[in-house]
Protein backbone atom coordinates (compact mmCIF):
# COMPACT_ATOMS: atom_id res chain seq x y z
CA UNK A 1 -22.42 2.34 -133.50
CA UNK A 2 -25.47 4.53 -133.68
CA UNK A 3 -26.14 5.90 -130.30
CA UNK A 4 -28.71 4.48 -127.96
CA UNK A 5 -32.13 5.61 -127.17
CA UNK A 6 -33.17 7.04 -123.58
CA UNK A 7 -35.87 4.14 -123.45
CA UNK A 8 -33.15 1.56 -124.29
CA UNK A 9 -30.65 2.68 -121.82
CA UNK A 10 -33.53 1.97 -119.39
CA UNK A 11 -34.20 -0.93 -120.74
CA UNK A 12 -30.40 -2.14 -120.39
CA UNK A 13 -30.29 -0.93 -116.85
CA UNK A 14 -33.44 -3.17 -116.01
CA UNK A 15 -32.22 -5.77 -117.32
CA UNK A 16 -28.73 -5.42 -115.42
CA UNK A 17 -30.74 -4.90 -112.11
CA UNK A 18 -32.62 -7.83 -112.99
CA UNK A 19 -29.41 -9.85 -113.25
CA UNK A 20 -28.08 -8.91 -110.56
CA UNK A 21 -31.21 -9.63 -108.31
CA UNK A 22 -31.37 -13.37 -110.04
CA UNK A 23 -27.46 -13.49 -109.00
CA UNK A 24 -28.45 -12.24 -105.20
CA UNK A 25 -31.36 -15.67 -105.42
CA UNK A 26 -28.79 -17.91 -106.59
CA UNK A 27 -26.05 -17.36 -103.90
CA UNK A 28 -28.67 -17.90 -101.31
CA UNK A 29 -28.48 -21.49 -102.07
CA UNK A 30 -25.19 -22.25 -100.67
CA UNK A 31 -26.80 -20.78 -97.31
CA UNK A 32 -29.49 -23.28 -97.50
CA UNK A 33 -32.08 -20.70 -98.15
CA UNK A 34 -35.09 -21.37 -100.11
CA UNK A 35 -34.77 -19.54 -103.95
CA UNK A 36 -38.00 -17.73 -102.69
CA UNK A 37 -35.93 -15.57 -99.58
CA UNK A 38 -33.07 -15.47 -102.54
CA UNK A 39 -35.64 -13.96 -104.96
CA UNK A 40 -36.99 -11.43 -102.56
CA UNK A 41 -33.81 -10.64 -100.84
CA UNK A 42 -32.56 -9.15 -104.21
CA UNK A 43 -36.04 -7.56 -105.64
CA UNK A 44 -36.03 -5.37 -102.15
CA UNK A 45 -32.53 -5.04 -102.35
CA UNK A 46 -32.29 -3.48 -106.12
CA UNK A 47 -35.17 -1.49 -105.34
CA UNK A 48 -33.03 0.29 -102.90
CA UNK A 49 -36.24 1.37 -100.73
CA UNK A 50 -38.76 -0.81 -98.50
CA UNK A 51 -41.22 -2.49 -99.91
CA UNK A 52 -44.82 -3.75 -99.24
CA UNK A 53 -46.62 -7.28 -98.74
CA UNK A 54 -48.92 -6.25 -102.16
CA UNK A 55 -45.86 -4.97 -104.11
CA UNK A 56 -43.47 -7.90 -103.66
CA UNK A 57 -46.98 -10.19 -104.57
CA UNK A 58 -47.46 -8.08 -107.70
CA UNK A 59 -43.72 -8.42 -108.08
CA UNK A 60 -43.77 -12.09 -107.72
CA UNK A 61 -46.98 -13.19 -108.76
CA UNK A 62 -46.97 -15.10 -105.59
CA UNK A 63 -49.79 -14.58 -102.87
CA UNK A 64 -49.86 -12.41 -100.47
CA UNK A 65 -50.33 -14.94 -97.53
CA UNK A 66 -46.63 -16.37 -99.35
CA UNK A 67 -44.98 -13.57 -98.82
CA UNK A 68 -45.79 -12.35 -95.44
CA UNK A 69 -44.22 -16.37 -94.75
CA UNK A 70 -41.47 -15.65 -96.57
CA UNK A 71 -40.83 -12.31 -94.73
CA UNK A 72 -41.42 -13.89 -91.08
CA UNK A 73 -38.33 -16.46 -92.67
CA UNK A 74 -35.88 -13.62 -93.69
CA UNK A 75 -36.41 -11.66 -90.20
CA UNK A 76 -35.74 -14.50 -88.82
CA UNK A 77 -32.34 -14.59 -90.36
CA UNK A 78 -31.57 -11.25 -89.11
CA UNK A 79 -31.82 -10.13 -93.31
CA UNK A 80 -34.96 -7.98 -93.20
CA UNK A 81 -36.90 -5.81 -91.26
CA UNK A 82 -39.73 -4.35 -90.93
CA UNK A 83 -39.85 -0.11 -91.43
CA UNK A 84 -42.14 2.27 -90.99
CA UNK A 85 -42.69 4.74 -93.76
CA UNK A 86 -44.55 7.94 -92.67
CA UNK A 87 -47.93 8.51 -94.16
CA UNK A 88 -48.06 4.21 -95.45
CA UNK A 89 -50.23 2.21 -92.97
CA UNK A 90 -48.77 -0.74 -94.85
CA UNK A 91 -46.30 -2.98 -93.18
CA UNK A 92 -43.13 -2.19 -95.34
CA UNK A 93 -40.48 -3.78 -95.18
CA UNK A 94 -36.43 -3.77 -95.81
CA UNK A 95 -33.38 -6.06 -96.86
CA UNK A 96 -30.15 -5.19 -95.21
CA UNK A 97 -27.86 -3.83 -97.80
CA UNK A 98 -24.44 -4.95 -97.21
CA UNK A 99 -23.51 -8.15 -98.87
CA UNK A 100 -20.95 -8.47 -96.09
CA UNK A 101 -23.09 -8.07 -92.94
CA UNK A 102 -25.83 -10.41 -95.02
CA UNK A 103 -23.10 -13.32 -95.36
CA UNK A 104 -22.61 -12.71 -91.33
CA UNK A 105 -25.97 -12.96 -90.55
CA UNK A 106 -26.89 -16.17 -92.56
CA UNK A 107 -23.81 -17.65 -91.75
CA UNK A 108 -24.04 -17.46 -87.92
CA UNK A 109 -27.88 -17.79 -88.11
CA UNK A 110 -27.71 -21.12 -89.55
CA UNK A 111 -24.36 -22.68 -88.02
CA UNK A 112 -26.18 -21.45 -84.91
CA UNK A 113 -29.04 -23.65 -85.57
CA UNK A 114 -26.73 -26.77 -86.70
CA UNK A 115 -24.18 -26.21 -84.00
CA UNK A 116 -27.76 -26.60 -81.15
CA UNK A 117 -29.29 -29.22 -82.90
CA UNK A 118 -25.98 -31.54 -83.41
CA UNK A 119 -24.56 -30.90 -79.97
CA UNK A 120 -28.16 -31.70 -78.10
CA UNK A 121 -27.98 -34.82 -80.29
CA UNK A 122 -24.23 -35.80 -79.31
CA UNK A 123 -24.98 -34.88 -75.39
CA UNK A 124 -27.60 -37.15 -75.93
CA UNK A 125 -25.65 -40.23 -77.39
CA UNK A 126 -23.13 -40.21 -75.05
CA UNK A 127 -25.57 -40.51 -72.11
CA UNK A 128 -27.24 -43.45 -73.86
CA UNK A 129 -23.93 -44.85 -74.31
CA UNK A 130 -23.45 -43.99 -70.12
CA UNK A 131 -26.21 -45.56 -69.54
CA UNK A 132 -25.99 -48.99 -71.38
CA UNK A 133 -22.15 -49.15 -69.47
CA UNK A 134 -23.77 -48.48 -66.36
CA UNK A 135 -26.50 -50.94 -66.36
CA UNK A 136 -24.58 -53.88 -68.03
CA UNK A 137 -24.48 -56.64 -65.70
CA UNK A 138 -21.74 -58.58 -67.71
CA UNK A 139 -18.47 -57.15 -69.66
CA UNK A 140 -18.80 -56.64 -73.00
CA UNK A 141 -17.63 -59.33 -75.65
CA UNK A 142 -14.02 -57.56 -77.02
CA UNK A 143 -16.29 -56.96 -80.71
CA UNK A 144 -18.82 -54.68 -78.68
CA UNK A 145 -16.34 -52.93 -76.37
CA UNK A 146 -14.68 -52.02 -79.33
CA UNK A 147 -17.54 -50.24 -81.16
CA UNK A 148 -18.52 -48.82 -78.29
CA UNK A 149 -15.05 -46.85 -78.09
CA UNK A 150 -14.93 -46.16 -81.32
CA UNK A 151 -18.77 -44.83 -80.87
CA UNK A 152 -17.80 -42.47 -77.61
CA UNK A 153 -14.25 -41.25 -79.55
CA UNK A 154 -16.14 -40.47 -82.66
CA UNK A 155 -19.24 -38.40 -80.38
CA UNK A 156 -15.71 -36.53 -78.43
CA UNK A 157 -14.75 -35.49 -82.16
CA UNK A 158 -18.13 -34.60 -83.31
CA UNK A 159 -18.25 -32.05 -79.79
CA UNK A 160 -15.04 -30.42 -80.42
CA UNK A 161 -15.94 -29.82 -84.17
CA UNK A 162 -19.19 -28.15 -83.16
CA UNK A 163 -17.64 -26.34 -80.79
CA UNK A 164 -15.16 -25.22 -83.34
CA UNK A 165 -18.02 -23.94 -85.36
CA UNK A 166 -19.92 -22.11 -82.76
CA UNK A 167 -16.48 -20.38 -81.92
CA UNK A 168 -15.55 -19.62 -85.54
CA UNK A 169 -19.22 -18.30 -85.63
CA UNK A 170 -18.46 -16.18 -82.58
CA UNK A 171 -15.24 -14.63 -84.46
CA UNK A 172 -17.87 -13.63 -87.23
CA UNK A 173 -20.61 -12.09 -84.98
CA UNK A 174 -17.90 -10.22 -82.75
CA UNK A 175 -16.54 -8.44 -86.29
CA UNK A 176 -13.42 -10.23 -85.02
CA UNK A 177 -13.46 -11.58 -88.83
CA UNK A 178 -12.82 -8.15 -90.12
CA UNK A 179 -9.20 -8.67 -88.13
CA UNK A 180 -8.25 -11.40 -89.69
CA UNK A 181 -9.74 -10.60 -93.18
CA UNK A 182 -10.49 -6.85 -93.89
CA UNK A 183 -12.98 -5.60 -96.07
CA UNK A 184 -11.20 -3.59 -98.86
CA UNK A 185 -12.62 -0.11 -99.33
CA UNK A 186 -14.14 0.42 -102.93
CA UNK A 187 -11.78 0.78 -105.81
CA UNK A 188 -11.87 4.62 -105.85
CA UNK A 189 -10.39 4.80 -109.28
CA UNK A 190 -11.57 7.35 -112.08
CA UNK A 191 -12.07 5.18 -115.26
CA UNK A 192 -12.57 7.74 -117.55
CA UNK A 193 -8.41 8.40 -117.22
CA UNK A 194 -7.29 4.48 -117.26
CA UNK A 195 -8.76 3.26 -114.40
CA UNK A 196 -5.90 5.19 -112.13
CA UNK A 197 -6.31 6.04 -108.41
CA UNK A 198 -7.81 9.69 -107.85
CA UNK A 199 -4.91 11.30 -105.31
């Protein structure tokens, strides 16, 4: 195999970055997060330094307006932020890079969200459900009664799971997580002698 050109090994390393950065986009989707946060999560990540509004545009070819959107989404997910770069009066800005603490922060971000919005509903139900029993002049035919128990058990059910969540989210965002499952330190093996464990 004849040996490979300085230019090529570049180009095979660009093309592994790029890989990886389309990887970073796709896994975003099981978090519910748009391809576009996915996309610039892993172009700021494998540029391993912060980056501006015009250079993720030019990196894109999305607008500038799109981006600065885009950005205001990710902060909000606690998975960027902005930093200042001395001698740049550009906004720059910066991807946290630990896949760990990313899955943390998009997983308790959004159950956070879906844990407020579900419970507010269920509080909700069950009042209207206190209310209608409270008003009701005559008892309920046997048919309703019975829906209407099997409506208030279901909302008691749909509490405790939520409240599940929000406390399996607190495990997460207390690094109780790291406890119960630990983060294995890299694989400090030297593979130029069969992969074996440097003493």
């Amino acid at each position: 195999m004849s040996n490979l050109s300085e230019e090529d090994i570049q180009k095979e390393l660009e093309r592994a970055a790029n890989q990886i950065s389309d990887r970073i986009a796709d896994n975003m989707k099981t978090f519910g997060v748009s391809s576009t946060v996915g996309r610039l999560l892993g172009i700021i990540y494998m540029n391993r330094a912060p980056m501006t509004l015009d250079e993720l545009a030019e990196e894109t070819g999305m607008s500038k307006t799109r981006m600065s959107q885009v950005m205001r989404q990710m902060i909000s997910l606690n998975i960027a932020e902005k930093e200042f770069v001395k001698g740049s009066r550009k906004e720059h800005y910066n991807v946290e890079s630990n896949y760990v603490q990313t899955f943390i922060s998009l997983f308790t971000t959004n159950w956070r969200e879906v844990v407020s919005k579900n419970s507010l509903l269920a509080k909700r139900l069950q009042d209207k459900i206190a209310h209608v029993e409270q008003v009701s002049k005559e008892d309920f035919t046997p048919e309703t009664q019975a829906k209407m128990d099997d409506l208030k058990q279901e909302l008691d059910d749909w509490i405790h799971y939520y409240d599940w969540i929000q406390r399996l989210v607190e495990v997460f965002e207390s690094g109780k997580i790291f406890d119960l499952v630990p983060v294995e330190p890299p694989d400090k093996s030297n593979h130029n002698q069969g992969g074996h464990i440097h003493e």
